[in-house]
C-alpha atoms as a PDB file:
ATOM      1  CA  UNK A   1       0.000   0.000   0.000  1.00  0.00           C
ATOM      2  CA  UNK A   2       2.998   2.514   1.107  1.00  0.00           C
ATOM      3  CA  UNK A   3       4.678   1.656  -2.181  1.00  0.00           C
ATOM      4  CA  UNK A   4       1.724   2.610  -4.230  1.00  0.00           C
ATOM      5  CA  UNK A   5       1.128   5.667  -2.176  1.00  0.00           C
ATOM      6  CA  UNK A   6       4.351   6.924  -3.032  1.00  0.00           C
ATOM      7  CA  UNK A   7       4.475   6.250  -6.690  1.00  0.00           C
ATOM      8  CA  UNK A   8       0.746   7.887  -7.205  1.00  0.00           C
ATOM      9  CA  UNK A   9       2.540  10.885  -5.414  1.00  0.00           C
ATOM     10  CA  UNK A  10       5.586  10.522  -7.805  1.00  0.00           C
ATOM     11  CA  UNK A  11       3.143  10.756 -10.755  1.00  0.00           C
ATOM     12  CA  UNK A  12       1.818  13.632  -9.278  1.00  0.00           C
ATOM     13  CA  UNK A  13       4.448  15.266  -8.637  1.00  0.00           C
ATOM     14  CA  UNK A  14       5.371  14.641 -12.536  1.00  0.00           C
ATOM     15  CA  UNK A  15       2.257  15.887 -14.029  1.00  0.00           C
ATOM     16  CA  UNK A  16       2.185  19.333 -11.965  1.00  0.00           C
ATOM     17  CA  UNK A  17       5.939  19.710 -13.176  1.00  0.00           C
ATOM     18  CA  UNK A  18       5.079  19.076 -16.465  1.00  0.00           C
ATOM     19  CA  UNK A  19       1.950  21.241 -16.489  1.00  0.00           C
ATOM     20  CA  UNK A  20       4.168  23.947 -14.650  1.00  0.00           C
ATOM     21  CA  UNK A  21       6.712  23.869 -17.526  1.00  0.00           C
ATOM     22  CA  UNK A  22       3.041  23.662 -20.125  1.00  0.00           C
ATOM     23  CA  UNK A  23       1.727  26.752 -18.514  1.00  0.00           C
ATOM     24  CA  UNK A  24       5.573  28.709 -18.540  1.00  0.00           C
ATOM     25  CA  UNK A  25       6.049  28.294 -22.328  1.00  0.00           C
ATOM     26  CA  UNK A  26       2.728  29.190 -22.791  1.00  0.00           C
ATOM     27  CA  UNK A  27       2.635  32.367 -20.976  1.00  0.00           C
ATOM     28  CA  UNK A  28       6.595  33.049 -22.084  1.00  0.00           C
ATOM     29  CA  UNK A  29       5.092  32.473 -26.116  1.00  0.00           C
ATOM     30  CA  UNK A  30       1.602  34.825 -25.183  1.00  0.00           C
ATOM     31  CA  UNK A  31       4.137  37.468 -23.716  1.00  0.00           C
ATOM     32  CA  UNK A  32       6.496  37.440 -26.860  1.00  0.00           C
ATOM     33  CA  UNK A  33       3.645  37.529 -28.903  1.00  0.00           C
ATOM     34  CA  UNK A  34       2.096  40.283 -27.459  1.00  0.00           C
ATOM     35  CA  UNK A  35       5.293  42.385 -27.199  1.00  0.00           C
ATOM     36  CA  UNK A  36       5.550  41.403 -31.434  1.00  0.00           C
ATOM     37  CA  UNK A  37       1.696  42.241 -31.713  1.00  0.00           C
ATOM     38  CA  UNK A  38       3.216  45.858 -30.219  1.00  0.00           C
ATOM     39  CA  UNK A  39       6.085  46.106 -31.876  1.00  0.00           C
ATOM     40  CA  UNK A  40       4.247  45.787 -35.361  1.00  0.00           C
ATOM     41  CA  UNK A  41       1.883  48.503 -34.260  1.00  0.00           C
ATOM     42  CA  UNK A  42       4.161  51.067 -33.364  1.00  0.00           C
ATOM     43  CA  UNK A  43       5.711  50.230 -37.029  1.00  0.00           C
ATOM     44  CA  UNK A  44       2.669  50.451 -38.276  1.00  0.00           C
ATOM     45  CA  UNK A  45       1.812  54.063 -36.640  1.00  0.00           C
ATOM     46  CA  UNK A  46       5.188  55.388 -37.286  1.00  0.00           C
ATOM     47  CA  UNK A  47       5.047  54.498 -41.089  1.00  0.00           C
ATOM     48  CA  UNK A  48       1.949  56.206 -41.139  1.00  0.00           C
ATOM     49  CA  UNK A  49       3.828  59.228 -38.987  1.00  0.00           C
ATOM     50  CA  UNK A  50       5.923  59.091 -41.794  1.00  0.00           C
ATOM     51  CA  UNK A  51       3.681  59.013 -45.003  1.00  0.00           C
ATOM     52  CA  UNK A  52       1.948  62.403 -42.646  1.00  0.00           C
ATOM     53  CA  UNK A  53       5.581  63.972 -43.148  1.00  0.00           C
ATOM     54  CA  UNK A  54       5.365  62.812 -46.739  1.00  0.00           C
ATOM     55  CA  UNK A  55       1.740  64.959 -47.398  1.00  0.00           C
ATOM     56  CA  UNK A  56       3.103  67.668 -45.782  1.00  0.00           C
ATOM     57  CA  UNK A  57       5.847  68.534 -47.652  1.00  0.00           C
ATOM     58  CA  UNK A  58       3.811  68.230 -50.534  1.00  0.00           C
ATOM     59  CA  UNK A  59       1.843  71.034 -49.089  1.00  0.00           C
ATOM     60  CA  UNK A  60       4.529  73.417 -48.729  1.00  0.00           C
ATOM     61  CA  UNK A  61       6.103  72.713 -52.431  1.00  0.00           C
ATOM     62  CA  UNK A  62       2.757  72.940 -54.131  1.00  0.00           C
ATOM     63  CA  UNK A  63       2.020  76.172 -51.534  1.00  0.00           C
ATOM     64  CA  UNK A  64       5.608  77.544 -52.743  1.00  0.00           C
ATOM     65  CA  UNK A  65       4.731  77.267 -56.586  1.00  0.00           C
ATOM     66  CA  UNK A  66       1.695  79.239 -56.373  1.00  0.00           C
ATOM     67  CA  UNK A  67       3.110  81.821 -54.582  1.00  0.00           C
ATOM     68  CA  UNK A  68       5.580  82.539 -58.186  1.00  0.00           C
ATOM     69  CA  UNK A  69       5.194  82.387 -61.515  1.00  0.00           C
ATOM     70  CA  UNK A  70       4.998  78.320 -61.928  1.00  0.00           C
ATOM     71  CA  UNK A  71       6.388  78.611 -65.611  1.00  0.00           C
ATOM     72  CA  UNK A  72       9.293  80.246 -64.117  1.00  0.00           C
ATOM     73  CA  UNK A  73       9.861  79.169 -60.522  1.00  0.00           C
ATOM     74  CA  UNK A  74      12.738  80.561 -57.987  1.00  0.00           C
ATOM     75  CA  UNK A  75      13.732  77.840 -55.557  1.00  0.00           C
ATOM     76  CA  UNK A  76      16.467  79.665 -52.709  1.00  0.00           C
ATOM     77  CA  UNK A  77      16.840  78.336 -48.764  1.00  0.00           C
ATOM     78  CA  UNK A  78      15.191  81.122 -47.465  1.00  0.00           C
ATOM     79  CA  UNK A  79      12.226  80.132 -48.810  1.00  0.00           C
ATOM     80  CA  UNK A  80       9.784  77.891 -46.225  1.00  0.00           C
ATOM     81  CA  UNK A  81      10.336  74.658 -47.692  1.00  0.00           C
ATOM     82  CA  UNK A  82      13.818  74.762 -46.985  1.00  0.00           C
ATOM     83  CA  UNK A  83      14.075  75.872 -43.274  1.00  0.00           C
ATOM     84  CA  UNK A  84      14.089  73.721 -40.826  1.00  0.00           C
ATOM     85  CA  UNK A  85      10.675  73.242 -39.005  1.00  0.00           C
ATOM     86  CA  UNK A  86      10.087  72.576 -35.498  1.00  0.00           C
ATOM     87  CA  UNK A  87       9.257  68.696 -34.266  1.00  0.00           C
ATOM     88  CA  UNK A  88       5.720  67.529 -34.530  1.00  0.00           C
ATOM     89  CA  UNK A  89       4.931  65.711 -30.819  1.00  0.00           C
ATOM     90  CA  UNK A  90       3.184  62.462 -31.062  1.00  0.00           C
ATOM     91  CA  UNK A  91       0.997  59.755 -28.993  1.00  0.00           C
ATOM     92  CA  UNK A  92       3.422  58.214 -26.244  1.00  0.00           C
ATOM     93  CA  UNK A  93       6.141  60.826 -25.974  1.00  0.00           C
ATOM     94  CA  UNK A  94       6.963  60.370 -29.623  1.00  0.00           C
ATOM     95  CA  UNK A  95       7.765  63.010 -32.605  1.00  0.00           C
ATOM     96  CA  UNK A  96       7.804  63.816 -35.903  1.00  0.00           C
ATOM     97  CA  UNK A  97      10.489  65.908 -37.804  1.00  0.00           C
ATOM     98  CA  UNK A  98      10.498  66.791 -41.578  1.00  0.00           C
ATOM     99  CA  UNK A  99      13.011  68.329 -44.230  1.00  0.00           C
ATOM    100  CA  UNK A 100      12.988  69.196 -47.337  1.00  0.00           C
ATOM    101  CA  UNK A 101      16.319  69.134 -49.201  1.00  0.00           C
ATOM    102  CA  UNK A 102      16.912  70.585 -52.880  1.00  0.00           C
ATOM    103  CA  UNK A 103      18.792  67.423 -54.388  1.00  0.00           C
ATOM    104  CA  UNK A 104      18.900  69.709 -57.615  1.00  0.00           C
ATOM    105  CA  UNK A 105      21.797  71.898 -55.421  1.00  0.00           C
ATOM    106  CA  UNK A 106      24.158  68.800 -56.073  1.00  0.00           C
ATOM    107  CA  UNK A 107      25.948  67.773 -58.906  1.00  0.00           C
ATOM    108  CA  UNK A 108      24.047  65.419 -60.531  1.00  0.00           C
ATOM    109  CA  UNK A 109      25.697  62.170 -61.748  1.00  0.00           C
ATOM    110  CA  UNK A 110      23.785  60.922 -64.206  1.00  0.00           C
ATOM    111  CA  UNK A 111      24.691  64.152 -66.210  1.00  0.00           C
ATOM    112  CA  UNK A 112      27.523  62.348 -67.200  1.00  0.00           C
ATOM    113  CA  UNK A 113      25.954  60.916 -70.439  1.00  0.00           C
ATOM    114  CA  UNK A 114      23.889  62.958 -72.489  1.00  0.00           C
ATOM    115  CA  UNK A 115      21.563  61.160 -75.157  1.00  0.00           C
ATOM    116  CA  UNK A 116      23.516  57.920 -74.565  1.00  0.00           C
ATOM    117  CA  UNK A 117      27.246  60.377 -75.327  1.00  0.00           C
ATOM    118  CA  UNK A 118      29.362  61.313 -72.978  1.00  0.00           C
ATOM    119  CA  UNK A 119      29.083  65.053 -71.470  1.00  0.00           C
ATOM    120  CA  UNK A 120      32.325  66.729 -71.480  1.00  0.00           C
ATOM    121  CA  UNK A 121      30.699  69.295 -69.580  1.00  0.00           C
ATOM    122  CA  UNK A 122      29.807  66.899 -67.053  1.00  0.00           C
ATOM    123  CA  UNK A 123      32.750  65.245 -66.637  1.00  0.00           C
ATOM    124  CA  UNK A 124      35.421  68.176 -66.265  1.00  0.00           C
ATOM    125  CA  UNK A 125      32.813  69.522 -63.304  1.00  0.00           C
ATOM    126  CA  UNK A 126      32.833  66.472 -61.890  1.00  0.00           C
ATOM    127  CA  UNK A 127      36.675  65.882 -62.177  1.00  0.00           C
ATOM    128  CA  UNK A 128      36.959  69.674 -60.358  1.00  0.00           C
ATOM    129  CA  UNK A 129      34.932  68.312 -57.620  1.00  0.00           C
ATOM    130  CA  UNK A 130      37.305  65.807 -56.935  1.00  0.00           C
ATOM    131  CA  UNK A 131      40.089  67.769 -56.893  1.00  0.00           C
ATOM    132  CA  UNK A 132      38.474  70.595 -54.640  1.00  0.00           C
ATOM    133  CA  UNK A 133      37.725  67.055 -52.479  1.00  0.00           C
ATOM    134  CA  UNK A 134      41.422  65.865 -52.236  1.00  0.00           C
ATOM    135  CA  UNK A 135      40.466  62.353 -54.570  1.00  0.00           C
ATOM    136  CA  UNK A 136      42.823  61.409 -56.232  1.00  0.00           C
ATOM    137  CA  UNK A 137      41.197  58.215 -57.940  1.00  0.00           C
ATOM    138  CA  UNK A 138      39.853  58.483 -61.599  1.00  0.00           C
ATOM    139  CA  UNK A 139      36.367  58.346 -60.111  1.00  0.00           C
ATOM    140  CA  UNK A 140      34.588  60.097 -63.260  1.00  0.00           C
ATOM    141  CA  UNK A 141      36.144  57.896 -65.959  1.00  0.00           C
ATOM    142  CA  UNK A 142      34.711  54.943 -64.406  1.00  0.00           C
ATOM    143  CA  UNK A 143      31.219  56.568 -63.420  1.00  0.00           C
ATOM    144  CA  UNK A 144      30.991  57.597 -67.085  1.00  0.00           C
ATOM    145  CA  UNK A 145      31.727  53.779 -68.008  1.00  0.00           C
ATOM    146  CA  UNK A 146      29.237  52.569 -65.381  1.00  0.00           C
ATOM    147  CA  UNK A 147      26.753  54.809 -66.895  1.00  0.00           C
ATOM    148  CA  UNK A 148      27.152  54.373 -70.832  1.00  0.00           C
ATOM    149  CA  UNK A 149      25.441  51.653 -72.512  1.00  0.00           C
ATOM    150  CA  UNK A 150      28.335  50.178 -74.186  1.00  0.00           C
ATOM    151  CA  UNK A 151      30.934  47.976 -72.442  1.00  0.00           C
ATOM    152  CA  UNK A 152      34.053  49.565 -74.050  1.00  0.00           C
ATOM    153  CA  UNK A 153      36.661  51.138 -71.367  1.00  0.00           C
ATOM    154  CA  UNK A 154      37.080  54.776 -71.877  1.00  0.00           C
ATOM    155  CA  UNK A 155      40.764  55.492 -72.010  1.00  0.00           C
ATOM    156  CA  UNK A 156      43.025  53.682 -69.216  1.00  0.00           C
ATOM    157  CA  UNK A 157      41.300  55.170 -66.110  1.00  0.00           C
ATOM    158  CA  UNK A 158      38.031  53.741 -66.827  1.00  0.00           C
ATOM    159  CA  UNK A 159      36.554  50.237 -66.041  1.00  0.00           C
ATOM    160  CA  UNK A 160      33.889  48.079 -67.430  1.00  0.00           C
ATOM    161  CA  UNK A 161      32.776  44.385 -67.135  1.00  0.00           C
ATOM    162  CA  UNK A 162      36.367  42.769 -67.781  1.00  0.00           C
ATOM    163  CA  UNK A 163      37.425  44.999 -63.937  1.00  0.00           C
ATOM    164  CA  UNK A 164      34.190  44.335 -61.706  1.00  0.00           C
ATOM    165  CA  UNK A 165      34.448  40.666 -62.778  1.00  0.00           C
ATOM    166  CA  UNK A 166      37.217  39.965 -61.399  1.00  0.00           C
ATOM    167  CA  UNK A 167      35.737  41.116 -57.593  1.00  0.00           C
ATOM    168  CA  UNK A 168      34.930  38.591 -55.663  1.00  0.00           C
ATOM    169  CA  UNK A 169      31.926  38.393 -55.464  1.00  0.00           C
ATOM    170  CA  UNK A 170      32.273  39.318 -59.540  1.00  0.00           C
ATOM    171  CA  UNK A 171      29.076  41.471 -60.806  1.00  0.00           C
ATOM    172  CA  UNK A 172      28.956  43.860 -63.959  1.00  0.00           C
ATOM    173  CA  UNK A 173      28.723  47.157 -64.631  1.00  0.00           C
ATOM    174  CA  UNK A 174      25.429  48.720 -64.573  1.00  0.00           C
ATOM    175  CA  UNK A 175      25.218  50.354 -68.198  1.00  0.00           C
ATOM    176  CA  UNK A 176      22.575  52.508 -67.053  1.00  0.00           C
ATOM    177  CA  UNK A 177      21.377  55.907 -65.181  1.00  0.00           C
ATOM    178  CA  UNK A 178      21.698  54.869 -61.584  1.00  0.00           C
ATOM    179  CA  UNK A 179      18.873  55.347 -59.334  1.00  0.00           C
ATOM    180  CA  UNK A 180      20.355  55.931 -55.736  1.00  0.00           C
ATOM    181  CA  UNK A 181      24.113  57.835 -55.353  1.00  0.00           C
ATOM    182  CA  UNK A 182      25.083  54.576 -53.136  1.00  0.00           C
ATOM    183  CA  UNK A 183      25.791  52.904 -56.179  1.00  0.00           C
ATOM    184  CA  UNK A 184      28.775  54.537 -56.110  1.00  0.00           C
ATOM    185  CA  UNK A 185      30.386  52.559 -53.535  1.00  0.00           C
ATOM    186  CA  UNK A 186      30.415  49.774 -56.713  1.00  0.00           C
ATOM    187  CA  UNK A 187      32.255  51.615 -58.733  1.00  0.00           C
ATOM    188  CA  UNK A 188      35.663  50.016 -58.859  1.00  0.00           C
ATOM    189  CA  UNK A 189      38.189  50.997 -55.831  1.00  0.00           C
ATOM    190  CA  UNK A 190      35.761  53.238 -54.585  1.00  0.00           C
ATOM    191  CA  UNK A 191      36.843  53.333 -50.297  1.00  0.00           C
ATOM    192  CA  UNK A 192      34.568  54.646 -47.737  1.00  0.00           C
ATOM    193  CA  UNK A 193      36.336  57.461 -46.958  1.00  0.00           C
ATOM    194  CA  UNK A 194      35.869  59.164 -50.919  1.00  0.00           C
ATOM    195  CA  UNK A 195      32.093  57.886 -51.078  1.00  0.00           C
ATOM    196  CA  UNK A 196      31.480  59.905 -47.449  1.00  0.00           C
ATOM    197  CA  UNK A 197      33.571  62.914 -49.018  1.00  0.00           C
ATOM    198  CA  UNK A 198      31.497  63.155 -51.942  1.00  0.00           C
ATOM    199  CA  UNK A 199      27.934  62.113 -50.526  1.00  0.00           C
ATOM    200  CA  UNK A 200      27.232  65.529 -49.658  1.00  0.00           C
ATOM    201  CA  UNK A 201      27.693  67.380 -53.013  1.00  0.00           C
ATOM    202  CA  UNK A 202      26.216  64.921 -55.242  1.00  0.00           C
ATOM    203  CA  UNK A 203      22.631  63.480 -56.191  1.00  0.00           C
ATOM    204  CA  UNK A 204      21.281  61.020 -58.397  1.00  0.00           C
ATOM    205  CA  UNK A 205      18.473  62.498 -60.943  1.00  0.00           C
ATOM    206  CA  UNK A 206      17.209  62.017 -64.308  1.00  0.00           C
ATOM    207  CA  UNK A 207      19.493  62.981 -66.777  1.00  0.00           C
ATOM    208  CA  UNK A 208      19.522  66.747 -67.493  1.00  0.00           C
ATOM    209  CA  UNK A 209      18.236  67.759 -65.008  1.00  0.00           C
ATOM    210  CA  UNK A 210      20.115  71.282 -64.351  1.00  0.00           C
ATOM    211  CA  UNK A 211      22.049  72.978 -61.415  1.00  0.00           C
ATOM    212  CA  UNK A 212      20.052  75.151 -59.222  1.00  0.00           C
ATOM    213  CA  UNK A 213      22.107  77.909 -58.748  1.00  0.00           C
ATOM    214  CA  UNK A 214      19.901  79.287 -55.476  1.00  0.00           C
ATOM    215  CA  UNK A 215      20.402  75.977 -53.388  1.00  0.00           C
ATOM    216  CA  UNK A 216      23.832  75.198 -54.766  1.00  0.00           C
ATOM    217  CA  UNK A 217      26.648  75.196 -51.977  1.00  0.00           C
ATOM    218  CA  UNK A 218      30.223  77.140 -52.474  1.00  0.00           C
ATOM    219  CA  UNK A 219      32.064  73.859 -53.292  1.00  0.00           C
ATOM    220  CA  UNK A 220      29.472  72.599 -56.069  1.00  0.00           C
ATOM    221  CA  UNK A 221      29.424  76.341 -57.677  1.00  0.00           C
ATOM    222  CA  UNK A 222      33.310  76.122 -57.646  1.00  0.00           C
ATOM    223  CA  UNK A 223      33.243  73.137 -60.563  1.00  0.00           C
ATOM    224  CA  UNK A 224      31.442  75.908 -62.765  1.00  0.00           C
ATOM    225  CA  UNK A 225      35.133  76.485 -63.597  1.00  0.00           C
ATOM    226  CA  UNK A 226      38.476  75.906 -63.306  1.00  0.00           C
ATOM    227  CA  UNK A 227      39.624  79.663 -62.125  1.00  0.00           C
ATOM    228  CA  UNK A 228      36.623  79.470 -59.051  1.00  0.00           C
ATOM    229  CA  UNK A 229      37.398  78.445 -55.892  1.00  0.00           C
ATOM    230  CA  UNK A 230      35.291  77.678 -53.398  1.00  0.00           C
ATOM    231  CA  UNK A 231      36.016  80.896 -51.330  1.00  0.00           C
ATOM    232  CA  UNK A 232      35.325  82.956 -54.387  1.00  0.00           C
ATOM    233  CA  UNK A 233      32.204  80.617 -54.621  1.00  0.00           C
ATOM    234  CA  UNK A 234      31.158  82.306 -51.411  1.00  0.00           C
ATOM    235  CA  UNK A 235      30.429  85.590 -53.376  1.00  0.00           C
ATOM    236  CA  UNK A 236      28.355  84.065 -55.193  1.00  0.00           C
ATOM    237  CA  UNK A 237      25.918  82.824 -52.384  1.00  0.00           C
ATOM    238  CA  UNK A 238      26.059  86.246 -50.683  1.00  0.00           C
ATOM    239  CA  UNK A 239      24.665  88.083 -54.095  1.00  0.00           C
ATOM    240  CA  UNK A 240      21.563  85.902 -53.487  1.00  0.00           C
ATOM    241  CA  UNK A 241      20.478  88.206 -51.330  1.00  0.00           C
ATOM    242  CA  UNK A 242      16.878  86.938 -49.769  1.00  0.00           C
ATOM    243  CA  UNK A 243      15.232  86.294 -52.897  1.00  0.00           C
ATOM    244  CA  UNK A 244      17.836  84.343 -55.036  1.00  0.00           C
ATOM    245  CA  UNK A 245      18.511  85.041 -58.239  1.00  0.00           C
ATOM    246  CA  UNK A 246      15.690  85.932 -60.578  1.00  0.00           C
ATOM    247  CA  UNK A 247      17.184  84.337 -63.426  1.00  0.00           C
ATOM    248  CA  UNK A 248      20.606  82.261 -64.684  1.00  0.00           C
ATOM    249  CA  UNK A 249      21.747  85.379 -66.471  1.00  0.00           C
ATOM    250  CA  UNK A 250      21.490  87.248 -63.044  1.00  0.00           C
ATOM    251  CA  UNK A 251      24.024  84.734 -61.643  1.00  0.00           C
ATOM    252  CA  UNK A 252      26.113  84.374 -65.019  1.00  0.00           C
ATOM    253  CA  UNK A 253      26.500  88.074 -64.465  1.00  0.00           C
ATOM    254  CA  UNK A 254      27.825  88.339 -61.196  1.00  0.00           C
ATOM    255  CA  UNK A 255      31.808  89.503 -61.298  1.00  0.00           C
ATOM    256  CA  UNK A 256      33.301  86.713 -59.824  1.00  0.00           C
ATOM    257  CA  UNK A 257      32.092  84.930 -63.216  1.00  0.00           C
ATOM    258  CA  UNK A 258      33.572  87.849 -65.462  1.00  0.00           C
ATOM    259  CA  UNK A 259      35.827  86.367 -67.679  1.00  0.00           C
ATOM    260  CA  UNK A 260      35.655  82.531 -67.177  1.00  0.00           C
ATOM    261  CA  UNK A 261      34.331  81.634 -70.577  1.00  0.00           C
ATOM    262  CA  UNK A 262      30.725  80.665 -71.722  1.00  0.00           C
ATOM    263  CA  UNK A 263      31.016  77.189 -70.588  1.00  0.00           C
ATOM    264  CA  UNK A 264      30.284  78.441 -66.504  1.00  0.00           C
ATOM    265  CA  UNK A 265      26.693  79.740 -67.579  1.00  0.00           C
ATOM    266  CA  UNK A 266      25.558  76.170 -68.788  1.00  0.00           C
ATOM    267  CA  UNK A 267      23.306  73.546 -67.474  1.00  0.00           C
ATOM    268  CA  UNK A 268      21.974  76.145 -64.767  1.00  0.00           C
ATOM    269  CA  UNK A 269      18.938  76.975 -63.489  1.00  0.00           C
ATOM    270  CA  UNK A 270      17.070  79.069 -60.634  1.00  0.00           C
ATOM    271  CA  UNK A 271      14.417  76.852 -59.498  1.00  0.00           C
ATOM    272  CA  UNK A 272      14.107  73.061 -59.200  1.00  0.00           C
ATOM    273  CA  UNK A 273      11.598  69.811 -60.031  1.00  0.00           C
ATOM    274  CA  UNK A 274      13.051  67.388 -57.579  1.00  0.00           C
ATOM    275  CA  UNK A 275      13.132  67.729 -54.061  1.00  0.00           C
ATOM    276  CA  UNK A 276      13.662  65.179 -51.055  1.00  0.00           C
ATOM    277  CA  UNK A 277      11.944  64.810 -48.018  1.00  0.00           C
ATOM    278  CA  UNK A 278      13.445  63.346 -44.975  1.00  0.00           C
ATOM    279  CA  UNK A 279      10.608  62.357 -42.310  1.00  0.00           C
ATOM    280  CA  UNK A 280      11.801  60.681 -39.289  1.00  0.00           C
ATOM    281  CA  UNK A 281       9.477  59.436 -36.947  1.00  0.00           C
ATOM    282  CA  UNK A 282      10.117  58.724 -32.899  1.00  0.00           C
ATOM    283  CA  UNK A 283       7.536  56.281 -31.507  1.00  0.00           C
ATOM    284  CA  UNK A 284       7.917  54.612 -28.179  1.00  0.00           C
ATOM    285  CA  UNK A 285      11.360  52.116 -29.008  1.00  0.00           C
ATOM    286  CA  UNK A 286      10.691  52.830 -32.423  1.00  0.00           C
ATOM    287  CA  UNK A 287      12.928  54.854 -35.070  1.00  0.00           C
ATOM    288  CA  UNK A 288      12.015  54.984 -38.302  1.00  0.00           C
ATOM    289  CA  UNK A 289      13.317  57.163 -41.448  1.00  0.00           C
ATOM    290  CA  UNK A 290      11.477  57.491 -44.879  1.00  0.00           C
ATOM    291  CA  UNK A 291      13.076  59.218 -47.369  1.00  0.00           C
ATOM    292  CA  UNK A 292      10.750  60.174 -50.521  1.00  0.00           C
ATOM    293  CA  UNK A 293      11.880  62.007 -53.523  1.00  0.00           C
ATOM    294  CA  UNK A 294       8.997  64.073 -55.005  1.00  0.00           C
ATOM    295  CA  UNK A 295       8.859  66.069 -58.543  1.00  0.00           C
ATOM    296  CA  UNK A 296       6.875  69.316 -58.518  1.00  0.00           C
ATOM    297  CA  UNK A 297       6.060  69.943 -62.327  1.00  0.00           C
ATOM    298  CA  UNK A 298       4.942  73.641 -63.593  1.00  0.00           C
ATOM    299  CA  UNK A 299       1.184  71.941 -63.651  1.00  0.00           C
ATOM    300  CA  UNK A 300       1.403  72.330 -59.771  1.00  0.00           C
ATOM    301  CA  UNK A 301       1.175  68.541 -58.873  1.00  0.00           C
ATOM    302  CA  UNK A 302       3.732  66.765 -56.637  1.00  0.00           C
ATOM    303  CA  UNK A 303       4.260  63.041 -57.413  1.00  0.00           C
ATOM    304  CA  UNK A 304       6.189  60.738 -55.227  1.00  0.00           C
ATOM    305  CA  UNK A 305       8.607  59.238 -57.687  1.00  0.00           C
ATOM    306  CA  UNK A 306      10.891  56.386 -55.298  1.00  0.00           C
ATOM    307  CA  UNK A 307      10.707  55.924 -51.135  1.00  0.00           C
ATOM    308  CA  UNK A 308      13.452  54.685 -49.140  1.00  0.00           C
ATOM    309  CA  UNK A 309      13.352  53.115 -45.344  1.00  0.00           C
ATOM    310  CA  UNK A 310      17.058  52.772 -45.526  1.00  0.00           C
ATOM    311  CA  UNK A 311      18.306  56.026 -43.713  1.00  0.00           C
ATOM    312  CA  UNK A 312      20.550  56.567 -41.027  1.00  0.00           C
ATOM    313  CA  UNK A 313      19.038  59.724 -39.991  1.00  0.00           C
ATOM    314  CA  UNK A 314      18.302  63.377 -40.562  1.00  0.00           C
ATOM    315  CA  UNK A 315      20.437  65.162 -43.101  1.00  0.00           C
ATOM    316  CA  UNK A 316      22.921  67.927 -41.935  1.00  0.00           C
ATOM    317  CA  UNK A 317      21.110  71.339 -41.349  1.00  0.00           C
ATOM    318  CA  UNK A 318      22.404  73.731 -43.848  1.00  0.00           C
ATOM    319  CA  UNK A 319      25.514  75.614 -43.233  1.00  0.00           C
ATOM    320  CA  UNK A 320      25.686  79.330 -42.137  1.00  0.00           C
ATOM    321  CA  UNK A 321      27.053  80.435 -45.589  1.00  0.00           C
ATOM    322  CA  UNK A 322      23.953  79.218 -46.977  1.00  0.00           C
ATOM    323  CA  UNK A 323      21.676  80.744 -44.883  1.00  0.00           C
ATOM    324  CA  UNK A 324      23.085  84.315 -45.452  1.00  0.00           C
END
């Protein structure tokens, strides 16, 4: 009798461990599924948050082309688009802050080829902004060979399919525009440190698109020549003035131009069709950044051309000398 007593109470003992250790997965698995359940919300909300940053900027851009002459726009940073606006606060402690940035201020890469040619143009600004940078590398040969359709090397400094093959892993060259400037960091020996140099003077739009004079910083003017620096650049920002200039033959006629040749004048423009805007959202253990690049044509609509989840962060706030 004694020895069955004690094994019932052993197989008691057995099944209330074994519910016990039931009962803890279960409520561990309820408890991760309900913190997942949360998680996805706040994702959820703050892509929303986002999108919200999105229609706003849309706002101000199509606000900012009624307010000119939309056949003939003037895009500057002192405009309200392009200051920096105070956070949004949210549900939970979170916020929302937005920025508009004129991607059309940048040199634009693609601007290398021109109707499926190179753009000698192109290339000798681009070639000056490497040398204002300190890179030494042949960077704009091989851009221009990673952007042409053919799959011939351009002179010894370039590189096509018979270089990037040879990487491991191998992969070809793209033959086409590209559609985000970290596709530099495939061009061939293209470091870290050159692609971090250079991200903040260049952009990746549709092919001729032009140079907005009004947004353009000292160091991007300064490829407008060989015999402009970027301190004489800085001229050049000052006689802005608060309303930018009215017109590219305004800016070609500024002094510090006077007697650099035709070629400075060309490919500029006062206003601008693309714009980015950066909306990062701050909810509860949540980060999220959505980049969106929008084109504003003269018909007054903004369309949402590309959208990017893939940021770091805010961009840098504008420096002083572009504020003046």
């Amino acid at each position: 009798m004694r020895r069955q007593q004690g094994v019932a109470l052993i197989t008691v003992l057995l099944v209330v461990a074994v519910v016990t250790v039931v009962c803890a997965g279960l409520i561990a698995r309820q408890q991760l599924s309900i913190r997942s359940s949360a998680n996805q919300l706040h994702v959820t909300q703050a892509w929303h948050y986002a999108l919200g940053g999105e229609t706003l900027a849309e706002a101000m851009l199509e606000r900012d082309l009624r307010q000119g002459d939309p056949r003939q726009p003037v895009d500057h940073l002192l405009e309200p688009w392009a200051r920096p606006l105070p956070p949004f606060p949210l549900d939970e402690g979170g916020e929302l802050r937005v920025r508009i940035v004129d991607p059309s201020g940048r040199f634009n890469l693609n601007n290398l080829v021109s109707q499926g040619r190179p753009n000698e143009l192109a290339v000798m600004r681009l070639r000056r902004l490497l040398l204002r940078l300190d890179i030494g590398k042949p960077y704009a040969e091989r851009l221009l060979d990673w952007l042409d359709r053919d799959s011939e090397t351009l002179g010894g400094n370039g590189a096509e399919d018979a270089q990037y093959l040879l990487a491991a892993p191998p992969y070809r060259s793209a033959n086409r525009e590209i559609s985000d400037v970290s596709e530099l960091r495939l061009l061939l020996e293209m470091d870290e440190a050159d692609y971090r140099r250079l991200l903040p003077f260049v952009s990746a739009l549709p092919s001729g698109t032009l140079l907005n004079v009004n947004t353009a910083s000292a160091m991007v003017l300064s490829t407008l020549s060989d015999g402009l620096s970027p301190d004489a650049a800085l001229s050049l920002i000052a006689a802005r003035g608060s309303e930018g200039y009215a017109s590219p033959a305004a800016f070609a006629a500024q002094p510090a131009l006077a007697g650099l040749g035709e070629q400075v004048a060309q490919g500029l423009a006062v206003g601008s069709q693309y714009f980015e805007v950066f909306s990062e959202v701050s909810l509860g253990e949540r980060r999220v950044v959505l980049r969106s690049l929008l084109q504003r044509g003269n018909d007054g609509q903004v369309r949402v051309l590309a959208r990017d989840l893939g940021q770091g962060g805010m961009p840098p706030e504008p420096v002083e000398e572009e504020q003046e």
